[in-house]
C-alpha atoms as a PDB file:
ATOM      1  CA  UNK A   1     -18.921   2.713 -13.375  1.00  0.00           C
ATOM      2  CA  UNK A   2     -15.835   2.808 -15.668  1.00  0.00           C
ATOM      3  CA  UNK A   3     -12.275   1.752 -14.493  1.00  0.00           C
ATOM      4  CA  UNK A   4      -9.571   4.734 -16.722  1.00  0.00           C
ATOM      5  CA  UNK A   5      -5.933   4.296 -16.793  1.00  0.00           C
ATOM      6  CA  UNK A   6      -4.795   8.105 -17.468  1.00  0.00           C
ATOM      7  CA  UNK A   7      -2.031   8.471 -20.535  1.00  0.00           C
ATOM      8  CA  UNK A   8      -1.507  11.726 -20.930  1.00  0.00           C
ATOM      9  CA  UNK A   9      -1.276  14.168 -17.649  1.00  0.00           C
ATOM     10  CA  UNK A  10      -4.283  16.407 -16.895  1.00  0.00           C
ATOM     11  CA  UNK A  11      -5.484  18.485 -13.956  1.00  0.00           C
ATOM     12  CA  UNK A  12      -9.884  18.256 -13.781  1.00  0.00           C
ATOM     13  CA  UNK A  13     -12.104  20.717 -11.688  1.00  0.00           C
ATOM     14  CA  UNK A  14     -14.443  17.549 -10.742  1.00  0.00           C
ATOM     15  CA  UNK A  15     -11.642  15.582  -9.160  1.00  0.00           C
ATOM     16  CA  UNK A  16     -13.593  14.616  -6.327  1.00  0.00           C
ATOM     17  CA  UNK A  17     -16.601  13.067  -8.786  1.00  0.00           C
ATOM     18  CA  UNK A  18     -13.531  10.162  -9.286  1.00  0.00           C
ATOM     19  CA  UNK A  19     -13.129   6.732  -6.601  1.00  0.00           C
ATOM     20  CA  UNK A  20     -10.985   4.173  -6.162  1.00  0.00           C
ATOM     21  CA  UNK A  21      -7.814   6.081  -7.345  1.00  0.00           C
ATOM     22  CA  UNK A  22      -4.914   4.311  -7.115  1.00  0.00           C
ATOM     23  CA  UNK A  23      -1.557   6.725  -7.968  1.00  0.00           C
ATOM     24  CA  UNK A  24       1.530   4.893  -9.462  1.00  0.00           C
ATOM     25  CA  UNK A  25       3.617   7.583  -8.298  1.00  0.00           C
ATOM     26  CA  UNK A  26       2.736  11.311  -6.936  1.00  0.00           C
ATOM     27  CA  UNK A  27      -0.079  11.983  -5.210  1.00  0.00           C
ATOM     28  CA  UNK A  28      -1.460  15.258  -5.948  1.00  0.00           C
ATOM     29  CA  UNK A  29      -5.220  16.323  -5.502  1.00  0.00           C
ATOM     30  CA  UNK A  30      -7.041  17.703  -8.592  1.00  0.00           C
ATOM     31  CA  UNK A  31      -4.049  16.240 -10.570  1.00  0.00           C
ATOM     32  CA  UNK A  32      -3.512  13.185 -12.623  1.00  0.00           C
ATOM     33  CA  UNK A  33      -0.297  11.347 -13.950  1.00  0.00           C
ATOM     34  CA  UNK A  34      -0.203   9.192 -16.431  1.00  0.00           C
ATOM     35  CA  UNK A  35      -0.253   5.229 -15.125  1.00  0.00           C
ATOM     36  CA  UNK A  36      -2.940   6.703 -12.833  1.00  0.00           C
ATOM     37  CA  UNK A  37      -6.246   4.542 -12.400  1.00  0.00           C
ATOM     38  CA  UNK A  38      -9.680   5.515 -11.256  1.00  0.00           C
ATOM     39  CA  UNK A  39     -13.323   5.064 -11.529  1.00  0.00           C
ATOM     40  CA  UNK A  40     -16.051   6.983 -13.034  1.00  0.00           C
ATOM     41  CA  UNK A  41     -19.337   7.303 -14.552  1.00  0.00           C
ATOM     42  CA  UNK A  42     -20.271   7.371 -18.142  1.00  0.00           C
ATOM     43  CA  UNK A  43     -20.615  11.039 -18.692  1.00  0.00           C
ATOM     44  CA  UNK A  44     -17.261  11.609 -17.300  1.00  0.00           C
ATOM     45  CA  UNK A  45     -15.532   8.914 -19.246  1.00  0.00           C
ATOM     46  CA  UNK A  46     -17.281  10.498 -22.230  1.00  0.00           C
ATOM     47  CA  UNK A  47     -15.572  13.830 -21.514  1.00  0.00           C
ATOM     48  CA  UNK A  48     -11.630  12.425 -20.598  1.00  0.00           C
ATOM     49  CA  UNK A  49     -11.909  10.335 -24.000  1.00  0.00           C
ATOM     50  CA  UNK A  50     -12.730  13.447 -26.246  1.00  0.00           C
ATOM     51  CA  UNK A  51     -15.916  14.764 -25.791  1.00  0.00           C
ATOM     52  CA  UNK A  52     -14.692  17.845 -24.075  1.00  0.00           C
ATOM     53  CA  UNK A  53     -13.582  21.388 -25.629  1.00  0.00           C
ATOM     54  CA  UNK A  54      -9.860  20.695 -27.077  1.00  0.00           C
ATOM     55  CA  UNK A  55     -11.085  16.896 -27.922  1.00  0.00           C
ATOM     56  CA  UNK A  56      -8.561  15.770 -26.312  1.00  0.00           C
ATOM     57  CA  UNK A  57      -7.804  12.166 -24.988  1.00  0.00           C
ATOM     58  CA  UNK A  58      -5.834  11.654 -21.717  1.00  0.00           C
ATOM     59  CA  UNK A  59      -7.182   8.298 -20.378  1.00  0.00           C
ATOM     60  CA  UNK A  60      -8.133   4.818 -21.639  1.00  0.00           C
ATOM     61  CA  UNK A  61     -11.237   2.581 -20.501  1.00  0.00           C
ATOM     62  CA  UNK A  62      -9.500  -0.513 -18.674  1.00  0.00           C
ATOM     63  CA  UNK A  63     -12.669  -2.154 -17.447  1.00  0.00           C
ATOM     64  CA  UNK A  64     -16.457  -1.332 -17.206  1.00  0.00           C
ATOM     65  CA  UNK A  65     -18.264  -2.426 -14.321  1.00  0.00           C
ATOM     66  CA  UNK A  66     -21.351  -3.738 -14.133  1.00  0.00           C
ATOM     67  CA  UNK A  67     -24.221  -2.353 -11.883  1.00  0.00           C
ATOM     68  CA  UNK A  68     -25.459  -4.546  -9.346  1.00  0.00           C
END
């Protein structure tokens, strides 16, 4: 797993494929706001740090977790 801090605002489809969100403000399902943190796998922080269609960048890897 891979901790994100979002820093640019972005709706995603496969909201629910995210854990441990904590909001720093509004809290709005399928939606993200920058300050935002989550968790995620690999393949998802691949796509939210440009591997998706626009190549576009909206979060930044805080922390990555080890597996136990």
């Amino acid at each position: 797993m891979v901790r994100c801090r979002v820093v640019e605002q972005f709706t995603l489809a496969d909201f629910d494929k995210l854990s441990n969100i904590k909001r720093k403000s509004i809290e709005q399902k399928g939606k993200l706001f920058v300050g935002d943190e989550f968790e995620c796998n690999e393949e998802m922080v691949k796509y939210l740090t440009g591997g998706n269609e626009k190549k576009k960048v909206v979060v930044r890897i805080i922390e990555i977790i080890p597996k136990r």
